[in-house]
N, C-alpha and C. Protein backbone atom coordinates (compact mmCIF):
# COMPACT_ATOMS: atom_id res chain seq x y z
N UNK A 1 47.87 119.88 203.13
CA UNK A 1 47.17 119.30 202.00
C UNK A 1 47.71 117.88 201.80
N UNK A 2 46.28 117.16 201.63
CA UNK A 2 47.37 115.43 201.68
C UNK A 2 46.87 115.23 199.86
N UNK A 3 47.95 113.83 199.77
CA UNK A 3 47.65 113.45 198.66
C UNK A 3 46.94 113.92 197.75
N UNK A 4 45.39 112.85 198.42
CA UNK A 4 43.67 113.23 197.80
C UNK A 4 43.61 114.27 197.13
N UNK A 5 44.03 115.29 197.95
CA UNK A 5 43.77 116.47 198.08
C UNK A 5 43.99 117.63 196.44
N UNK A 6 45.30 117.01 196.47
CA UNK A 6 45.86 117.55 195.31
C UNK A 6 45.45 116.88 193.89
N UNK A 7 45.05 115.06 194.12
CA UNK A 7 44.32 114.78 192.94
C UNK A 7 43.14 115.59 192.71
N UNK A 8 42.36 115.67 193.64
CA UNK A 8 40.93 116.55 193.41
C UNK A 8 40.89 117.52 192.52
N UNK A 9 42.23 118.67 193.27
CA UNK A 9 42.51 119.51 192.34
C UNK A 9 42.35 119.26 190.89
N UNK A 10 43.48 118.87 190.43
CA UNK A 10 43.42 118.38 189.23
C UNK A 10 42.44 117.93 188.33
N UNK A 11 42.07 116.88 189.19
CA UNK A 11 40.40 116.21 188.28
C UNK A 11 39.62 117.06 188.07
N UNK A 12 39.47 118.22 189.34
CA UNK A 12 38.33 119.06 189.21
C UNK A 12 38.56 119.87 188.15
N UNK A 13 39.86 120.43 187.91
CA UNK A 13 40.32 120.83 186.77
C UNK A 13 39.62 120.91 185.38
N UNK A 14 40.30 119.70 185.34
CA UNK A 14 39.52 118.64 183.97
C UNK A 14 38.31 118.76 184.03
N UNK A 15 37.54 118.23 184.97
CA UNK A 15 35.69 118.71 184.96
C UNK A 15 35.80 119.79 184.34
N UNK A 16 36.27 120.97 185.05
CA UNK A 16 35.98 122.13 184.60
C UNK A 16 35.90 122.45 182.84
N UNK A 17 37.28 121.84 182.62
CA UNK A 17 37.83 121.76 180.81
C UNK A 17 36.37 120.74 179.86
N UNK A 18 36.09 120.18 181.16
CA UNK A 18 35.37 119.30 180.07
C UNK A 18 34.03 119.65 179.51
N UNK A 19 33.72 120.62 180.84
CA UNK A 19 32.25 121.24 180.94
C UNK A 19 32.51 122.61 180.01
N UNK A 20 33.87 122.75 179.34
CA UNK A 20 33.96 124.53 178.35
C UNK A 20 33.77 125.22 179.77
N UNK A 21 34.04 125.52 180.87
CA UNK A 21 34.03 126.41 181.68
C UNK A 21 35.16 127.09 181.89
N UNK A 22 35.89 128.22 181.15
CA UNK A 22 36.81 128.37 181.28
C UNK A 22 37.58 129.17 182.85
N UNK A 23 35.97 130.04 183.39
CA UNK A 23 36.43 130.31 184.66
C UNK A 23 37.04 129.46 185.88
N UNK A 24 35.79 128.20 185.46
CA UNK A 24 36.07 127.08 186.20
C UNK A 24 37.59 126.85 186.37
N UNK A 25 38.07 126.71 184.99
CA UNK A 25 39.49 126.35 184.69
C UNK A 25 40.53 127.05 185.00
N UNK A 26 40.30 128.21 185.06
CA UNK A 26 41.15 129.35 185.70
C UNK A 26 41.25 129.29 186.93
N UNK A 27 39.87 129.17 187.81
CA UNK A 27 40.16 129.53 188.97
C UNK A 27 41.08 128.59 189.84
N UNK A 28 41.62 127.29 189.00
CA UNK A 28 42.46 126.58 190.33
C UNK A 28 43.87 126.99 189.58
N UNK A 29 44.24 127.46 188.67
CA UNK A 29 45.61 128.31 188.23
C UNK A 29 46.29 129.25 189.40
N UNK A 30 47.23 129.36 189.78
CA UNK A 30 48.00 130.39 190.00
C UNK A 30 47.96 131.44 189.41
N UNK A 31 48.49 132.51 189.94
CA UNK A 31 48.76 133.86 189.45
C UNK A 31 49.98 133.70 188.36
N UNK A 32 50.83 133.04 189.04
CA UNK A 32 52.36 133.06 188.20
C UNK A 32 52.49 131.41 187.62
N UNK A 33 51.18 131.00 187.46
CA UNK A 33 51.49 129.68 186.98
C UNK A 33 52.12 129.72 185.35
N UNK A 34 52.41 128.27 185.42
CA UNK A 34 53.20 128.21 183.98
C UNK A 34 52.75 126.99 183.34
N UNK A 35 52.82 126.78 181.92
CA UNK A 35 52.58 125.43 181.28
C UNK A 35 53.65 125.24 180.00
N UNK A 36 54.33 123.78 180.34
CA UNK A 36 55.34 123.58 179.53
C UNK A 36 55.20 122.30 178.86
N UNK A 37 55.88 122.30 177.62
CA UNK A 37 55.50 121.10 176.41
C UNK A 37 56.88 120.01 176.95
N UNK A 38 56.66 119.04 176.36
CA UNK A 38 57.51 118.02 177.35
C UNK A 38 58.62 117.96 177.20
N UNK A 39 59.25 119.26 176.38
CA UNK A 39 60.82 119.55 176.23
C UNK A 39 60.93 120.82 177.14
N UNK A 40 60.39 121.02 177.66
CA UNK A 40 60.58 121.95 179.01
C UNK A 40 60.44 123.56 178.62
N UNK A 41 59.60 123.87 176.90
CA UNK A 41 59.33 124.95 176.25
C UNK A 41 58.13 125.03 176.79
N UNK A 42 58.08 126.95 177.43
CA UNK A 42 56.77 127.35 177.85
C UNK A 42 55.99 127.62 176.32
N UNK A 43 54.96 126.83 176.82
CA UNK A 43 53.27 127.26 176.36
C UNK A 43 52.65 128.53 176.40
N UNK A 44 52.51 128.64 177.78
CA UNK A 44 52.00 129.60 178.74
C UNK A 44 52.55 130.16 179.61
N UNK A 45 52.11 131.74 180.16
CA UNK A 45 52.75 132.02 181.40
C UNK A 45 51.53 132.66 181.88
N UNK A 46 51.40 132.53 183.28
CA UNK A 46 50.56 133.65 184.28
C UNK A 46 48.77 133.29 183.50
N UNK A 47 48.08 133.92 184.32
CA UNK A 47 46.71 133.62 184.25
C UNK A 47 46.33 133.84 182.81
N UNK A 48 46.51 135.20 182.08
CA UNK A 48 46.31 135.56 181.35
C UNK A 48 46.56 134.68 179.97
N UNK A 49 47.68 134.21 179.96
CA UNK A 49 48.60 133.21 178.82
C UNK A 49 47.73 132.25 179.05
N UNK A 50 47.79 131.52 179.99
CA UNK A 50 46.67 130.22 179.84
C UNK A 50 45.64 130.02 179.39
N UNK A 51 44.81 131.31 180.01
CA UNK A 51 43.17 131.88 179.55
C UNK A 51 43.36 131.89 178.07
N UNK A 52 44.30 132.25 177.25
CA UNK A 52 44.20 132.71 175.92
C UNK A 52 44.35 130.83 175.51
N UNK A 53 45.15 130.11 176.11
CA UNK A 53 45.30 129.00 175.34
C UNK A 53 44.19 127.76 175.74
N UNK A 54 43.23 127.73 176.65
CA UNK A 54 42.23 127.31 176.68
C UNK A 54 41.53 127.99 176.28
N UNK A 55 41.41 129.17 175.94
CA UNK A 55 39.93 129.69 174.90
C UNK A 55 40.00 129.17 173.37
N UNK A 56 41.76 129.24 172.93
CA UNK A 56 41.77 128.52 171.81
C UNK A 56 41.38 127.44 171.41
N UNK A 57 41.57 126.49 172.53
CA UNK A 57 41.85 125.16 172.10
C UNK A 57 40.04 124.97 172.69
N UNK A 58 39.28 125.63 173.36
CA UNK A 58 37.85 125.39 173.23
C UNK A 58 37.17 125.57 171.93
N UNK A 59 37.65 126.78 171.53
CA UNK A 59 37.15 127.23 169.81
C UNK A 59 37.40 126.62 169.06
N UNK A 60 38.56 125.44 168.99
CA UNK A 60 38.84 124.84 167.83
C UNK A 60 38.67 123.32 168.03
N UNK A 61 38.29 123.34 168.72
CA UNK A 61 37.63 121.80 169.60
C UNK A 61 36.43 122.03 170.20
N UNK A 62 35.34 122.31 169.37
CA UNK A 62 34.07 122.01 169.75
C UNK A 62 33.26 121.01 170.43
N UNK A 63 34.22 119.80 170.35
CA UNK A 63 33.26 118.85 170.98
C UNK A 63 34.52 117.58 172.13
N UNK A 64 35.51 118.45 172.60
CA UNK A 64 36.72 117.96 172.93
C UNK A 64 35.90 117.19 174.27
N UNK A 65 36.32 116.11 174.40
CA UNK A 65 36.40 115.98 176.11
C UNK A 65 37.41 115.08 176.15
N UNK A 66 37.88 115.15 177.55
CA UNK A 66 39.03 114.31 177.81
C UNK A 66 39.06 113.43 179.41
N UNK A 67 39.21 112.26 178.94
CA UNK A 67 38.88 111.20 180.09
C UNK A 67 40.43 111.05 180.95
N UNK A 68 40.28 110.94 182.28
CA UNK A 68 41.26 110.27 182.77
C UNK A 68 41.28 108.99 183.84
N UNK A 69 42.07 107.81 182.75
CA UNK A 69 41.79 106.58 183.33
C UNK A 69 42.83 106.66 184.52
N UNK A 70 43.92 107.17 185.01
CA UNK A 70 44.99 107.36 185.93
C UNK A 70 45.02 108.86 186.39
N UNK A 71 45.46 108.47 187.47
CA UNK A 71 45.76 109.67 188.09
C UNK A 71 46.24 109.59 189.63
N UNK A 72 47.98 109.68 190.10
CA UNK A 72 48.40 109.54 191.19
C UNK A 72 49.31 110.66 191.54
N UNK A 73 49.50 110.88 192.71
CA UNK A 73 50.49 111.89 193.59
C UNK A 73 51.60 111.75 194.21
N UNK A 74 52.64 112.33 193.71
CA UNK A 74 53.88 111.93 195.04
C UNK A 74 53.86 113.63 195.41
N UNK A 75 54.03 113.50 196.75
CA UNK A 75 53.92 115.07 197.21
C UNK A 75 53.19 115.75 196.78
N UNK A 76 53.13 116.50 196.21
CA UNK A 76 52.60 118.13 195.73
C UNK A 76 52.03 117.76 193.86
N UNK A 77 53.03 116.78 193.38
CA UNK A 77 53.30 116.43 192.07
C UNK A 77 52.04 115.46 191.74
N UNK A 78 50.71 115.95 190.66
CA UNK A 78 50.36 115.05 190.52
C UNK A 78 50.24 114.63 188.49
N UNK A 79 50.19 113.36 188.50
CA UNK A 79 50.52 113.07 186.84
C UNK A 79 49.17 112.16 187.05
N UNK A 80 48.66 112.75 185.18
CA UNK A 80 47.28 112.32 185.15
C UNK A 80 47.02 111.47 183.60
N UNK A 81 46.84 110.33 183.28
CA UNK A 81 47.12 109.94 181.84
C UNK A 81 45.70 110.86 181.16
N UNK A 82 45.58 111.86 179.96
CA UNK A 82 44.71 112.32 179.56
C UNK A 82 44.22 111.78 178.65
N UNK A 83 42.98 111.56 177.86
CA UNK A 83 42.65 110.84 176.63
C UNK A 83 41.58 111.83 175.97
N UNK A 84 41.78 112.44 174.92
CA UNK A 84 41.19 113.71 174.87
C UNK A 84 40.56 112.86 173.57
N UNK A 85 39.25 112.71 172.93
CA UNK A 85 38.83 112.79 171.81
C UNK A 85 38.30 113.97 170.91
N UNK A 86 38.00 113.81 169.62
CA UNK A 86 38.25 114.91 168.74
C UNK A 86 38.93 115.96 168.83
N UNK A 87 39.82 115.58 169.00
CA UNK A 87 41.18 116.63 169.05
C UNK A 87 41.51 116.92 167.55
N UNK A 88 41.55 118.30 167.34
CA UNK A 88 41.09 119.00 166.10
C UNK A 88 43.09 119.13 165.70
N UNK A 89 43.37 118.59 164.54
CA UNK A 89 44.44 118.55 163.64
C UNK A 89 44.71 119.77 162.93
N UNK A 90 46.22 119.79 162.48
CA UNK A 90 46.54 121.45 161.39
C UNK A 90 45.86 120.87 160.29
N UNK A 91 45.44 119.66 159.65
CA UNK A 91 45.38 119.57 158.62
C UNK A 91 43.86 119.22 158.50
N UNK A 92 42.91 119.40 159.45
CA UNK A 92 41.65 119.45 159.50
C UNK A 92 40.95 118.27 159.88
N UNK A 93 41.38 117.41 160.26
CA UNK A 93 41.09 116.00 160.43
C UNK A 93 41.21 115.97 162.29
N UNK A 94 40.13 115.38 162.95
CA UNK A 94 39.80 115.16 164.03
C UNK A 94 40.63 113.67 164.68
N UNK A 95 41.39 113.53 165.71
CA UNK A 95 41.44 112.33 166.06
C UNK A 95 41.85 112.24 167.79
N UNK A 96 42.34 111.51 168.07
CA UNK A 96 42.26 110.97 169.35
C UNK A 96 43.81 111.49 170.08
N UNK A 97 44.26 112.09 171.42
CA UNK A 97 45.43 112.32 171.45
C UNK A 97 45.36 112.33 173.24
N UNK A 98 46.65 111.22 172.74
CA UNK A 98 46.83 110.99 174.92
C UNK A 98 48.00 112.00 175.42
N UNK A 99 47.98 112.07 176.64
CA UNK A 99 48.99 112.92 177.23
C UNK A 99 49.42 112.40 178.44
N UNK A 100 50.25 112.22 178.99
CA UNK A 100 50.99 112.51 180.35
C UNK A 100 50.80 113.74 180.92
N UNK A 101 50.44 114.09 181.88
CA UNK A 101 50.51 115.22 182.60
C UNK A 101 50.60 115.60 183.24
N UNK A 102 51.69 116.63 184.05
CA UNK A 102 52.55 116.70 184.95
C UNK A 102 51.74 117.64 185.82
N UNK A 103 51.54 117.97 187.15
CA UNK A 103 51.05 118.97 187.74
C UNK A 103 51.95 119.13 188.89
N UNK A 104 52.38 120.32 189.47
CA UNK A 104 52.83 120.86 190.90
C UNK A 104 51.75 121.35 191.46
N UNK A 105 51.51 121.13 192.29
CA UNK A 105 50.12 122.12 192.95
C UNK A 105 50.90 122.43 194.87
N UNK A 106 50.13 123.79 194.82
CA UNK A 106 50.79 124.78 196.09
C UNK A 106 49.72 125.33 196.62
N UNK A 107 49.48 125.75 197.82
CA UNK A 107 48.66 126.19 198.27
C UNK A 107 47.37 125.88 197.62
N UNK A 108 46.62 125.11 197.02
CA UNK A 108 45.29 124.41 196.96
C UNK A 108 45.37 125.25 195.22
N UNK A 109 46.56 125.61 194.72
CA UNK A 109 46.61 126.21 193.08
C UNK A 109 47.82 125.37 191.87
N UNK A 110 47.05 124.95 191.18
CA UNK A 110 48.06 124.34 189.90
C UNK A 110 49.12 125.64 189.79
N UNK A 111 50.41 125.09 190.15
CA UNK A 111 51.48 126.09 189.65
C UNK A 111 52.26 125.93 188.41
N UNK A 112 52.27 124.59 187.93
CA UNK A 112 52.74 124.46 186.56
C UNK A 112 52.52 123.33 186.54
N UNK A 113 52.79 123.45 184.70
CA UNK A 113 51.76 121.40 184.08
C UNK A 113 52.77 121.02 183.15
N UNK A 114 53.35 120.31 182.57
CA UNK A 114 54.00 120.08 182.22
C UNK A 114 53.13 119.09 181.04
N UNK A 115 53.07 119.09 179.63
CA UNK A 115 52.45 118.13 178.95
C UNK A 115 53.47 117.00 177.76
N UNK A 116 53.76 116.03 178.29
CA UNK A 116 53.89 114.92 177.22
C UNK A 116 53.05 114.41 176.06
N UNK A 117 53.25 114.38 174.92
CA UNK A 117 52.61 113.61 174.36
C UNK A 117 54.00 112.94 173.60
């Protein structure tokens, strides 16, 4: 798998997130994948954990999409700048929220993401 290869992944990813497809979104996950907040605390674990936290964050973000102006690879590792609009707040108020985002990808599957904000 070169470079390209592994951005694709990723982007296609995002298509998937952007289109509410959550199978879409699943299917480039791992079995034992993981997702961690940028202090190295899991989010998520395994297919199942993820599925639950993109169904959330579809339900409570009705009209989410998220652009990415960057996106490069060293090895396996790819980091993607995210720009998500109406990103739905605890306090009910909609606004704009960027991310860093870390990806490992293995055998043609996101194995863990790592998210900065």
């Amino acid at each position: 798998m070169d470079a390209s290869d592994v951005v694709t992944i990723v982007k296609d990813q995002v298509d998937a997130y952007n289109t509410r497809d959550i199978d879409g979104v699943m299917r480039y996950y791992a079995d034992d994948a993981v997702i961690l907040d940028g202090f190295g605390a899991v989010i998520a674990e395994g297919r199942d954990g993820i599925r639950a936290v993109y169904e959330r964050v579809f339900t409570n973000n009705p009209e989410l999409h998220a652009d990415v102006p960057t996106a490069f690879s060293v090895g396996n590792w790819v980091a993607i700048h995210s720009i998500a609009a109406n990103w739905a707040m605890q306090d009910g108020s909609r606004q704009q929220m960027q991310w860093i985002e870390v990806y490992q990808v293995s055998n043609e599957k996101i194995k863990r993401v790592q998210l900065f904000r």
